[in-house]
PDB file of N, CA and C in Angstrom:
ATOM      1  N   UNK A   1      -5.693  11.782   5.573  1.00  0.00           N
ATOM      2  CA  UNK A   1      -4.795  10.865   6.248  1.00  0.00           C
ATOM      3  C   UNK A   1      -3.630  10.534   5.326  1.00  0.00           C
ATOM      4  N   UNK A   2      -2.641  10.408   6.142  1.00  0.00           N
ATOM      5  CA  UNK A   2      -1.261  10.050   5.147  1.00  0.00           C
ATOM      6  C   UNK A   2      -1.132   8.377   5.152  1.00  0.00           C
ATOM      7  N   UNK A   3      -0.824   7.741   4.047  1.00  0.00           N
ATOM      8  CA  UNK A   3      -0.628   6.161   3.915  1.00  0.00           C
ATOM      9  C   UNK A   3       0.816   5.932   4.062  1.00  0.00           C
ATOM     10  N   UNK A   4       1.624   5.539   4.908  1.00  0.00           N
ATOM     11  CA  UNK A   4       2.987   4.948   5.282  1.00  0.00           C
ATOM     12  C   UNK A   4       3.489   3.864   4.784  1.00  0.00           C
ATOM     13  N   UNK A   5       4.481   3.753   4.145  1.00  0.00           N
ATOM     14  CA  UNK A   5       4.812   2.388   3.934  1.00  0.00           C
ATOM     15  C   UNK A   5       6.705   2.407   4.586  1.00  0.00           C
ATOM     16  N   UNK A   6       6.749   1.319   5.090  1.00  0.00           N
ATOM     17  CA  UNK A   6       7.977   0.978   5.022  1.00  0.00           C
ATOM     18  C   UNK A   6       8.813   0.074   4.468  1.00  0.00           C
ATOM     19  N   UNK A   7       8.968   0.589   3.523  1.00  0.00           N
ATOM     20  CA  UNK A   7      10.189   0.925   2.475  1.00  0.00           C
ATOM     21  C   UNK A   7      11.470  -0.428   2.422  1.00  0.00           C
ATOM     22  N   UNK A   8      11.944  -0.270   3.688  1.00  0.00           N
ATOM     23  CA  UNK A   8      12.823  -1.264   4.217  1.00  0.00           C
ATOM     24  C   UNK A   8      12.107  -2.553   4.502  1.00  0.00           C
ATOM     25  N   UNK A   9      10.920  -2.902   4.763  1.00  0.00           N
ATOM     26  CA  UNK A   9       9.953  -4.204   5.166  1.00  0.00           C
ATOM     27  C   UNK A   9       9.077  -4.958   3.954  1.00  0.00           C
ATOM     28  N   UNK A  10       9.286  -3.724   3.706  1.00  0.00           N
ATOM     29  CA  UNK A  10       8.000  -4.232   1.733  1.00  0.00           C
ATOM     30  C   UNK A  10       8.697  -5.358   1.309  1.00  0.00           C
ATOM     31  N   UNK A  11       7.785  -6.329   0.857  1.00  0.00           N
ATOM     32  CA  UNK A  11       8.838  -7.265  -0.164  1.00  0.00           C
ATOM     33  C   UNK A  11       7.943  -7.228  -1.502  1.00  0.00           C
ATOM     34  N   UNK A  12       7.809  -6.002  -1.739  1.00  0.00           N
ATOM     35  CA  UNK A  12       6.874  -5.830  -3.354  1.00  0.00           C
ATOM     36  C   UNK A  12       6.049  -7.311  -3.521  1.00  0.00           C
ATOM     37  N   UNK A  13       5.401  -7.769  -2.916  1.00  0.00           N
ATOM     38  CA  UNK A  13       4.746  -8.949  -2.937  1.00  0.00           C
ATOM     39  C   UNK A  13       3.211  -8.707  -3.886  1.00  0.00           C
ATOM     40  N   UNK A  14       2.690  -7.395  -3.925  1.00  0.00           N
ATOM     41  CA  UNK A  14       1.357  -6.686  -4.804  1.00  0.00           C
ATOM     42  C   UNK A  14       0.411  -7.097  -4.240  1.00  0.00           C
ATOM     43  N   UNK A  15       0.300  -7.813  -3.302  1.00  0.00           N
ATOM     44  CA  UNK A  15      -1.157  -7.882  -2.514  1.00  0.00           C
ATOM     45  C   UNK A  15      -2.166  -6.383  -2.326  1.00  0.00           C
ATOM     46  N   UNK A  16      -0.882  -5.451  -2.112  1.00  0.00           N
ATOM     47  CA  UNK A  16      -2.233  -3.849  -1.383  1.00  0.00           C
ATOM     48  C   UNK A  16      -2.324  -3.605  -2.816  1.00  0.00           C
ATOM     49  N   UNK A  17      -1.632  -3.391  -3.459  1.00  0.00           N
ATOM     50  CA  UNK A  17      -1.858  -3.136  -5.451  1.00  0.00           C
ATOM     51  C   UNK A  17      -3.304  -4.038  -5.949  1.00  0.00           C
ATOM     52  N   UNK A  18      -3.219  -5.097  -5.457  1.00  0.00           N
ATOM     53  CA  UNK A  18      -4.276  -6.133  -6.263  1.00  0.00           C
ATOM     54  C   UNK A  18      -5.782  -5.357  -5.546  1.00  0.00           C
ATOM     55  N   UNK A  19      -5.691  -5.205  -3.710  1.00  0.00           N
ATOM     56  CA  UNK A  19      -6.847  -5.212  -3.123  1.00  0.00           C
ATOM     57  C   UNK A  19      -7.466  -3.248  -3.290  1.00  0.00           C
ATOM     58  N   UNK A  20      -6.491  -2.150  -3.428  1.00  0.00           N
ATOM     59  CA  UNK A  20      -7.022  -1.115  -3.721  1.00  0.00           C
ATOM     60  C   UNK A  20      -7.746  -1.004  -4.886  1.00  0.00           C
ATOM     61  N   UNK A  21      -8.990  -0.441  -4.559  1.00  0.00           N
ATOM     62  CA  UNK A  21     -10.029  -0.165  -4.799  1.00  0.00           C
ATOM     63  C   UNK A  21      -9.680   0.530  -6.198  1.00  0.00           C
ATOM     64  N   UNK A  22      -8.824   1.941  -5.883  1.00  0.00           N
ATOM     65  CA  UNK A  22      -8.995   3.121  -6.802  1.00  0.00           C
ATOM     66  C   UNK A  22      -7.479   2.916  -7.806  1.00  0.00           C
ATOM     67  N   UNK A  23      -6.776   1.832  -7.491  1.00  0.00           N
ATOM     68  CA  UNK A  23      -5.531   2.285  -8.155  1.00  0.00           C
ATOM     69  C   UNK A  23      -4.418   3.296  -7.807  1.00  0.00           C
ATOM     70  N   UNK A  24      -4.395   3.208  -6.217  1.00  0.00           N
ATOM     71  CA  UNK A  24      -3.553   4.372  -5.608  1.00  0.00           C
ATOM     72  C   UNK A  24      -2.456   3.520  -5.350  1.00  0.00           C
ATOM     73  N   UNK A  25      -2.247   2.286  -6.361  1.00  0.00           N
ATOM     74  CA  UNK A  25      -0.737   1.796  -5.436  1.00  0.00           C
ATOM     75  C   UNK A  25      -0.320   1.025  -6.684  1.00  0.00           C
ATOM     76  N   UNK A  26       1.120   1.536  -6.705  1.00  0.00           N
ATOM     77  CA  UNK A  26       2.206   0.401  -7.712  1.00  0.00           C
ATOM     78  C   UNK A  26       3.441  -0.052  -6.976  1.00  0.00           C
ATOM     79  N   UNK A  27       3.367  -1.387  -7.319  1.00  0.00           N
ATOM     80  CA  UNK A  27       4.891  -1.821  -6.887  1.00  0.00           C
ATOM     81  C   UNK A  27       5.486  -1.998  -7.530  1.00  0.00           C
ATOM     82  N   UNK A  28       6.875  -1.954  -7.347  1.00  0.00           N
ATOM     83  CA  UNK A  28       8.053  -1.872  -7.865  1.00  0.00           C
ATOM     84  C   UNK A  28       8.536  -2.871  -7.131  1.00  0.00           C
ATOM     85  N   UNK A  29      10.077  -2.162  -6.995  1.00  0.00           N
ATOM     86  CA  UNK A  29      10.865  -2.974  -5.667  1.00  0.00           C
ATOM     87  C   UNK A  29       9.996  -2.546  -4.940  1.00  0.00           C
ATOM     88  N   UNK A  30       9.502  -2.132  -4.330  1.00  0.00           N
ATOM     89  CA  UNK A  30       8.692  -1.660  -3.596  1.00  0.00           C
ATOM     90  C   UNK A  30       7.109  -0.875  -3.868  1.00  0.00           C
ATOM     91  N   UNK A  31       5.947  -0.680  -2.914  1.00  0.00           N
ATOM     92  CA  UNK A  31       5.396  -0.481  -2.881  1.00  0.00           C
ATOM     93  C   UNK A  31       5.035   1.339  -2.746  1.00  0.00           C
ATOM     94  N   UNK A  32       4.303   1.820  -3.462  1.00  0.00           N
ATOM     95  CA  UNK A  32       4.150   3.313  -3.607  1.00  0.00           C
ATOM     96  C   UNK A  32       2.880   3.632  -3.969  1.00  0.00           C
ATOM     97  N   UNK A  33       2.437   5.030  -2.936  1.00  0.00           N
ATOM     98  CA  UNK A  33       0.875   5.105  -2.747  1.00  0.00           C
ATOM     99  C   UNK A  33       0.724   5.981  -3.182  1.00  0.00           C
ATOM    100  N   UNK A  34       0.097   6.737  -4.453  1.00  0.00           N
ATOM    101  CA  UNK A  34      -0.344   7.690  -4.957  1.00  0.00           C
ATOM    102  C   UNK A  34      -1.393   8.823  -3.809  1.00  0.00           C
ATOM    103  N   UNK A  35      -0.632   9.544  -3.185  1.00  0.00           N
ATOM    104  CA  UNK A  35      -1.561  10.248  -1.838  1.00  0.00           C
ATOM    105  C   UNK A  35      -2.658  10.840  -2.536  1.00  0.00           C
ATOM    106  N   UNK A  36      -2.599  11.607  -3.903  1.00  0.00           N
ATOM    107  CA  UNK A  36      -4.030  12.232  -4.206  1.00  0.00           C
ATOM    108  C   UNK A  36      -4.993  11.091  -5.110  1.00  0.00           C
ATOM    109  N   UNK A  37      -4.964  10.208  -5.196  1.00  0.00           N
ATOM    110  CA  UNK A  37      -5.961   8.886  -5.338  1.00  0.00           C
ATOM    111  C   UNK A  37      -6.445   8.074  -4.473  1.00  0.00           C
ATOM    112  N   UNK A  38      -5.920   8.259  -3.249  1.00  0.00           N
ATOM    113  CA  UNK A  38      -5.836   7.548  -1.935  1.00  0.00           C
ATOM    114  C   UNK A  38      -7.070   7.559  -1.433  1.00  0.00           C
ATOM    115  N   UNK A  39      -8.054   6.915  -0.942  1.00  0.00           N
ATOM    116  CA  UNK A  39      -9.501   7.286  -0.119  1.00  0.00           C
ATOM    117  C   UNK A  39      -9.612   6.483   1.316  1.00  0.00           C
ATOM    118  N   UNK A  40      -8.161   6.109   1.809  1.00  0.00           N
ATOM    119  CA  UNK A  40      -7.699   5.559   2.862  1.00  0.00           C
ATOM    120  C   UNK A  40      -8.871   4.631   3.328  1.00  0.00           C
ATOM    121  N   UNK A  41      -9.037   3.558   2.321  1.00  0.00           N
ATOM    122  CA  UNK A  41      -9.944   2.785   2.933  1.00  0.00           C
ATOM    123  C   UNK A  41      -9.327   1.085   3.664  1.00  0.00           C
ATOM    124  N   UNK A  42      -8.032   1.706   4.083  1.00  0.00           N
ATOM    125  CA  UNK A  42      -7.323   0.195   4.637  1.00  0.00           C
ATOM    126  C   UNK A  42      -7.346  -0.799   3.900  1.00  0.00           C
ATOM    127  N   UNK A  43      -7.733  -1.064   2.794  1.00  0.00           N
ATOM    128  CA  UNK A  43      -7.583  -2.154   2.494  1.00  0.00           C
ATOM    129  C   UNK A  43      -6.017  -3.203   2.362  1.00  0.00           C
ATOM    130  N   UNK A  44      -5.462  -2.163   1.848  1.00  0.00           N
ATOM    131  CA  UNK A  44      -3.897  -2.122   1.936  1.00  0.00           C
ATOM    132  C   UNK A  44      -3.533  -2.651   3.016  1.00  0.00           C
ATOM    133  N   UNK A  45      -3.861  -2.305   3.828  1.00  0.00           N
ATOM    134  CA  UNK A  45      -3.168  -2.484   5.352  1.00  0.00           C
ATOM    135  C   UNK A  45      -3.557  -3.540   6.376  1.00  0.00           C
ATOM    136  N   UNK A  46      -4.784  -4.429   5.389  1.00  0.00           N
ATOM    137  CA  UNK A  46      -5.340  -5.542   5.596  1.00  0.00           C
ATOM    138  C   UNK A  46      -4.880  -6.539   5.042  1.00  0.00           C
ATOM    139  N   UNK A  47      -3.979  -6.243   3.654  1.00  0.00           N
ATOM    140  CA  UNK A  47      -3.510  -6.911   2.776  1.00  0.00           C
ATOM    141  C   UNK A  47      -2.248  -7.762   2.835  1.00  0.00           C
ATOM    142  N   UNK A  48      -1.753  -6.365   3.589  1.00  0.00           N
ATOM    143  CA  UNK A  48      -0.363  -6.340   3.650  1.00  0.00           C
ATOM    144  C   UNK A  48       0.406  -7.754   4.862  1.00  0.00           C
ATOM    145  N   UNK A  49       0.999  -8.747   3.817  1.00  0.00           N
ATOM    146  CA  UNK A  49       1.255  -9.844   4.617  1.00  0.00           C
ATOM    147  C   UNK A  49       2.631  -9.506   5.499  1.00  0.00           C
ATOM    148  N   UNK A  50       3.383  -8.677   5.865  1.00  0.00           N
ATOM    149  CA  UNK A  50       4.329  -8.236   6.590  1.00  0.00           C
ATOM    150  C   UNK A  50       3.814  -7.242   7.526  1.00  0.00           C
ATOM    151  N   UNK A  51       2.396  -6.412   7.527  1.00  0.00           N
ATOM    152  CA  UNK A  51       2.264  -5.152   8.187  1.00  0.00           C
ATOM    153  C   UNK A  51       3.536  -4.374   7.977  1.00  0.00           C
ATOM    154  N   UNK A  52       3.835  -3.817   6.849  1.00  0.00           N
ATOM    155  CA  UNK A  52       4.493  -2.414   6.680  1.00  0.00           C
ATOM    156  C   UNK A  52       4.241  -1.426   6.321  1.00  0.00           C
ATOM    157  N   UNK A  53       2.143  -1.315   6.321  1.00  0.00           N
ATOM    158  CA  UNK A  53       1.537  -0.214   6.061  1.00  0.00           C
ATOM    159  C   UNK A  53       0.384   0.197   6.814  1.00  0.00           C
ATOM    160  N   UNK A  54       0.633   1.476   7.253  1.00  0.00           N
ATOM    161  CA  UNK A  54       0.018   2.236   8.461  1.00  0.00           C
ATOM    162  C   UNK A  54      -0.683   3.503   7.768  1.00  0.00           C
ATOM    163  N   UNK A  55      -2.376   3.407   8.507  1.00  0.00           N
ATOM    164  CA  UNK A  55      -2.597   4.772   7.897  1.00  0.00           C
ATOM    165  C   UNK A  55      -3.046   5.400   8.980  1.00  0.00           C
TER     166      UNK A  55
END
């Protein structure tokens, strides 16, 4: 599965950074998902206080 983020909606806030499991995510200005560390377990996307991440 591919992890989506939008880019334009992120407010680098680190909530999906804090709640992934494996370390598949750094923020910056924005948020970025390492796809081959990824084990798409939503947590991210539970996290995420804007919903700007879809898997």
């Amino acid at each position: 599965m591919v992890v989506e983020i939008d880019e334009e909606g992120c407010i680098a806030c680190g909530q999906c950074e804090e709640e992934c499991p494996v370390d598949a995510i750094e923020v910056n200005d924005v948020a970025v998902v390492d796809e081959d560390a990824c084990i798409d377990c939503g947590n991210c996307v539970d996290a995420c206080p804007v919903d700007v991440i879809k898997i």
